[in-house]
C-alpha atoms as a PDB file:
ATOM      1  CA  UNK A   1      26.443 -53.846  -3.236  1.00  0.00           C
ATOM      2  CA  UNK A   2      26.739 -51.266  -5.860  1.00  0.00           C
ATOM      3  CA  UNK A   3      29.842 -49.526  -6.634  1.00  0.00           C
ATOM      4  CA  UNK A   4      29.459 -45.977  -8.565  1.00  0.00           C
ATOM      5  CA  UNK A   5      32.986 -44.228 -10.565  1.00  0.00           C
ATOM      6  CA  UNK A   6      32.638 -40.496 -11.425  1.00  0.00           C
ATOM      7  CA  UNK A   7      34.898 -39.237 -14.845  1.00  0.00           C
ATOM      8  CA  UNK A   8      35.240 -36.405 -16.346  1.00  0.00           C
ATOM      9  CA  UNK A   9      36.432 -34.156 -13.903  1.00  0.00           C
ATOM     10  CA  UNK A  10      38.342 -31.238 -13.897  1.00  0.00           C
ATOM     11  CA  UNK A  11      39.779 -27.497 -14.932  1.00  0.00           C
ATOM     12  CA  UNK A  12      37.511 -25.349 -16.855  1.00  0.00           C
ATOM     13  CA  UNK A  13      37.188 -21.715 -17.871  1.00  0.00           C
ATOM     14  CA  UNK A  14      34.221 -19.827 -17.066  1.00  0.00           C
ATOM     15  CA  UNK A  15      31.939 -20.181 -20.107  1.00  0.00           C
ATOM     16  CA  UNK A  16      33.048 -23.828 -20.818  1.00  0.00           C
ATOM     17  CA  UNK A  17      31.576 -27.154 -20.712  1.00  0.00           C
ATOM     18  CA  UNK A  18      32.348 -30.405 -19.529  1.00  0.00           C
ATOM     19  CA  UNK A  19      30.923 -33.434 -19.374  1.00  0.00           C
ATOM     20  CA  UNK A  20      30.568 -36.434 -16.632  1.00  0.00           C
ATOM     21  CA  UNK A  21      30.037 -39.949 -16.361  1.00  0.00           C
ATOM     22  CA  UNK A  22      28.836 -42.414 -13.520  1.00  0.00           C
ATOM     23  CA  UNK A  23      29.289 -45.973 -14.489  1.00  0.00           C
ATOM     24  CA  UNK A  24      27.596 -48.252 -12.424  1.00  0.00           C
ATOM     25  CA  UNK A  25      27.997 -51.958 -11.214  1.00  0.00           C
ATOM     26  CA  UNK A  26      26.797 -54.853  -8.607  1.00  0.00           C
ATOM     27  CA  UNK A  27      22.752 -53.998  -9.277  1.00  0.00           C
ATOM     28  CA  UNK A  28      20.702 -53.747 -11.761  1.00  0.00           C
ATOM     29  CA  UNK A  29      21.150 -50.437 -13.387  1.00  0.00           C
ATOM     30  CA  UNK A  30      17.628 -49.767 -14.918  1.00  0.00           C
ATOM     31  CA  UNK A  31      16.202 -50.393 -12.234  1.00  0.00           C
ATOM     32  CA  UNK A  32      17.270 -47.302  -9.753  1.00  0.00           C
ATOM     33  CA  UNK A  33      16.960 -43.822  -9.733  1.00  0.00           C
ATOM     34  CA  UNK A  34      20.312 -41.836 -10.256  1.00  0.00           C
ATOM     35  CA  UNK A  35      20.953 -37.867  -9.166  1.00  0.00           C
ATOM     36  CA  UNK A  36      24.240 -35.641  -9.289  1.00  0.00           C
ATOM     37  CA  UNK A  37      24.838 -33.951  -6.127  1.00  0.00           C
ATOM     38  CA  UNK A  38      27.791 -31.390  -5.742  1.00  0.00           C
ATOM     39  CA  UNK A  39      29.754 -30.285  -2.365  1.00  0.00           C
ATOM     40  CA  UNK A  40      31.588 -26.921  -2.381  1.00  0.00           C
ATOM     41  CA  UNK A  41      34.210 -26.329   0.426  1.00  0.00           C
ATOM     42  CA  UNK A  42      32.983 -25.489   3.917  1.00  0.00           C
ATOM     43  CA  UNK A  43      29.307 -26.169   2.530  1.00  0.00           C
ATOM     44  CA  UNK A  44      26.803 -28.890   2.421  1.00  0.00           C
ATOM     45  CA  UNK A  45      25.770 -30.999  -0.325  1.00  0.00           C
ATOM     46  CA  UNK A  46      23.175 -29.948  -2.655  1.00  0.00           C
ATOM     47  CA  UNK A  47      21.301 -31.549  -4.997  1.00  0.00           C
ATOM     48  CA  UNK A  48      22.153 -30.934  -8.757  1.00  0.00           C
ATOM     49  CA  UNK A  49      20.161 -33.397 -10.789  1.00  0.00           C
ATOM     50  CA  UNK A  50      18.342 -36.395 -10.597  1.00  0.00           C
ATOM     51  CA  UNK A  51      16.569 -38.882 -13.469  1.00  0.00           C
ATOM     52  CA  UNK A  52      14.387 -41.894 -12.842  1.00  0.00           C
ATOM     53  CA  UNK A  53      14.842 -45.349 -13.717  1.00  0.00           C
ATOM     54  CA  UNK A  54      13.661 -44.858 -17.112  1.00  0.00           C
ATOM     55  CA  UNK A  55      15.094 -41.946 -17.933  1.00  0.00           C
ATOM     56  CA  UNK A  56      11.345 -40.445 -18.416  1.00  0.00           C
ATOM     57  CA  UNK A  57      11.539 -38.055 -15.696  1.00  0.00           C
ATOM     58  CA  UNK A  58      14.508 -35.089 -15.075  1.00  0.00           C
ATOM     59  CA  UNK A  59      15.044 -33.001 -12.163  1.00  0.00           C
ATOM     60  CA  UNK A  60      17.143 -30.115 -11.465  1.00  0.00           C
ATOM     61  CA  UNK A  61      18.160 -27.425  -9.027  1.00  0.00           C
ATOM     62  CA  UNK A  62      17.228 -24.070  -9.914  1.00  0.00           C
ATOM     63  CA  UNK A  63      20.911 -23.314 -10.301  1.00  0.00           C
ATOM     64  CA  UNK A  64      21.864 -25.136 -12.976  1.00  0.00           C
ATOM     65  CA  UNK A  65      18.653 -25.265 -14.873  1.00  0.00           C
ATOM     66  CA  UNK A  66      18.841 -24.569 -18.167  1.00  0.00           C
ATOM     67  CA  UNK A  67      22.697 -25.026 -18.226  1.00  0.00           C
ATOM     68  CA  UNK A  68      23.311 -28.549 -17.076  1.00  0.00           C
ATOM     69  CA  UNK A  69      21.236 -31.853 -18.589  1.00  0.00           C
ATOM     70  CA  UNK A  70      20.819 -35.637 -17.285  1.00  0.00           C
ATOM     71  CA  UNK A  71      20.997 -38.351 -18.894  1.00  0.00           C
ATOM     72  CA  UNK A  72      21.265 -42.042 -18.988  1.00  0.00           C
ATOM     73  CA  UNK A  73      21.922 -45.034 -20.910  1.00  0.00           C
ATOM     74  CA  UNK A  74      20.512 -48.225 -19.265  1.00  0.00           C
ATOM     75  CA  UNK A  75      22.497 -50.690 -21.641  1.00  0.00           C
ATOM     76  CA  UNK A  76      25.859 -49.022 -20.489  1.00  0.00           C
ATOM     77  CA  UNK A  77      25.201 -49.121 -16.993  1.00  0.00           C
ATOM     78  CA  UNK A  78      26.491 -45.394 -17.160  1.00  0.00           C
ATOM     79  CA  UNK A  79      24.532 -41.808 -16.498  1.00  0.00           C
ATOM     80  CA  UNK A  80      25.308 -38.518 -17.462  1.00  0.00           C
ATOM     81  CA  UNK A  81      25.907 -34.624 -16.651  1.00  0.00           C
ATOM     82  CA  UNK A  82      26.415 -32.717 -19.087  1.00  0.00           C
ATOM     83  CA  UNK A  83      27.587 -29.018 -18.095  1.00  0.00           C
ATOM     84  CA  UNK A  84      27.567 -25.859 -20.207  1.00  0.00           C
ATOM     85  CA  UNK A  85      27.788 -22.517 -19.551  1.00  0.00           C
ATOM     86  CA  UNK A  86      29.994 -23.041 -16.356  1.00  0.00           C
ATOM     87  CA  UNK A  87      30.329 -20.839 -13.569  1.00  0.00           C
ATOM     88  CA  UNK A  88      32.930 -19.977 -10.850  1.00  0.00           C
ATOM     89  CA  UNK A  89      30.246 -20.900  -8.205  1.00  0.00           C
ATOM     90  CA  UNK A  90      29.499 -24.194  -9.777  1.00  0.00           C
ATOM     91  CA  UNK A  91      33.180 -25.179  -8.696  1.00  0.00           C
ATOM     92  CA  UNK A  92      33.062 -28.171  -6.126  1.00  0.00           C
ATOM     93  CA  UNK A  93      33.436 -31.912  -5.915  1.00  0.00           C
ATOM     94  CA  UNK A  94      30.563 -33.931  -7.861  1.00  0.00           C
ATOM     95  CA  UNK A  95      29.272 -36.912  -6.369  1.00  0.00           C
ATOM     96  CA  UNK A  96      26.677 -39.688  -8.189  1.00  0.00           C
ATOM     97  CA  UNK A  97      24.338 -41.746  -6.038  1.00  0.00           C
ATOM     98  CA  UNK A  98      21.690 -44.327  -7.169  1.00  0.00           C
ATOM     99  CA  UNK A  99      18.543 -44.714  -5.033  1.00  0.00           C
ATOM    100  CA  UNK A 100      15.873 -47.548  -4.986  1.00  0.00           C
ATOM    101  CA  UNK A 101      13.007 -45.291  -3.340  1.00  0.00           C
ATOM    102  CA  UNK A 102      13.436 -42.147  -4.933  1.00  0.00           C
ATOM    103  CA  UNK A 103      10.458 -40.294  -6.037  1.00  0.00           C
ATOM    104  CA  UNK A 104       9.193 -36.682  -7.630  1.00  0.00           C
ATOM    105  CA  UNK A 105       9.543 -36.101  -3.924  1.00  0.00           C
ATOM    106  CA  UNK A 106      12.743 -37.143  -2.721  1.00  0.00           C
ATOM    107  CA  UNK A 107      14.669 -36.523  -5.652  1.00  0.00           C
ATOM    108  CA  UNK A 108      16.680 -33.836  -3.865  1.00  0.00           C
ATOM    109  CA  UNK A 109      17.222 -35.621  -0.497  1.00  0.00           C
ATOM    110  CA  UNK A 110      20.899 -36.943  -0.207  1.00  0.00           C
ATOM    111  CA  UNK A 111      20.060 -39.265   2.691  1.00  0.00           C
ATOM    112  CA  UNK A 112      17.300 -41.190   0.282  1.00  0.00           C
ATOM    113  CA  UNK A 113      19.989 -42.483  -2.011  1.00  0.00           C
ATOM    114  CA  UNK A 114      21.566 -45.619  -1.140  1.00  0.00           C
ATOM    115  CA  UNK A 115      25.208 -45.583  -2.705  1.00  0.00           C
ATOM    116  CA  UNK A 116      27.375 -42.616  -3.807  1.00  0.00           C
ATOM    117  CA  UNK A 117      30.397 -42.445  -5.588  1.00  0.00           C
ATOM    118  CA  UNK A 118      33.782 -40.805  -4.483  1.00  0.00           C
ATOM    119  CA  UNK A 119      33.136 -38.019  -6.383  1.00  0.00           C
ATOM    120  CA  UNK A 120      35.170 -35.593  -9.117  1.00  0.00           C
ATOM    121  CA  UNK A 121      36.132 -32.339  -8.830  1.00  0.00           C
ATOM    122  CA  UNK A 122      35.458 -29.788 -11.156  1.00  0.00           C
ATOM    123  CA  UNK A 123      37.301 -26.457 -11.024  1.00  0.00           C
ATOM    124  CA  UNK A 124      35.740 -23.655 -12.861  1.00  0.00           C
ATOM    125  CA  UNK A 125      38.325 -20.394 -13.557  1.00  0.00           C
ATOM    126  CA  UNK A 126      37.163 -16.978 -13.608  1.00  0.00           C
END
C-alpha cells in the first residue's frame, strides 16, 4: 500500500507562484513513476505533469508548459510542482499519483497510476 499527502495548497494572485509537495510512503519511492494531475469543477481530470523513476525524463501538458516544473527527490520520498506564472484557469484541486507501469506513453493516462493522493486545492485570483 502506498499512501501519497499533497502540501502546499492554496490562494494565489494571478501572476504568482506556488509550490507543491507529494510525500510518499509504504513503497519504494525510486522506484515508481510520479505525475500531477489537476480536476477543475464540473470537469474531468487532466494530466499536468509526470517524471519517471529517475527523475531523467519530464512530461507536461501543453498548458502549463513552460510555467510549471517537476521534480523529485528520491532520498525524501517527496516530488515536486513548482508553479509560476499562475492563471485563473489553472484554479482546481491537484492530485499526485505514483504508477509502477508508466511509460513515455501513458504518462498522461489517470487510470495507469496506481495510488493518488486526496489532493490540494489551489485557488488562483484574477
Amino acid at each position: 500500500q502506498v499512501q501519497l499527502v499533497e502540501s502546499g495548497g492554496g490562494l494565489v494572485q494571478a501572476g504568482g507562484s506556488l509550490r507543491l509537495s507529494c510525500a510518499a510512503s509504504g513503497r519504494p519511492f525510486s522506484s515508481v513513476a510520479m505525475g500531477w494531475f489537476r480536476q477543475a469543477p464540473g470537469k474531468e481530470r487532466e494530466f499536468v505533469a509526470a517524471i519517471s523513476w529517475s527523475g531523467g525524463s519530464t512530461y507536461y501538458a501543453d498548458s502549463v508548459k513552460g510555467r510549471f516544473t517537476i521534480s523529485r527527490d528520491n532520498a525524501k520520498n517527496t516530488v515536486y510542482l513548482q508553479m509560476n506564472s499562475l492563471k485563473p484557469e489553472d484554479t482546481a484541486v491537484y492530485y499526485c499519483a505514483s504508477g509502477r507501469r508508466i511509460s513515455s506513453g501513458t504518462y498522461y493516462r489517470p487510470l495507469d497510476y496506481d495510488y493518488w493522493g486526496q489532493g490540494t486545492q489551489i485557488t488562483v485570483s484574477s
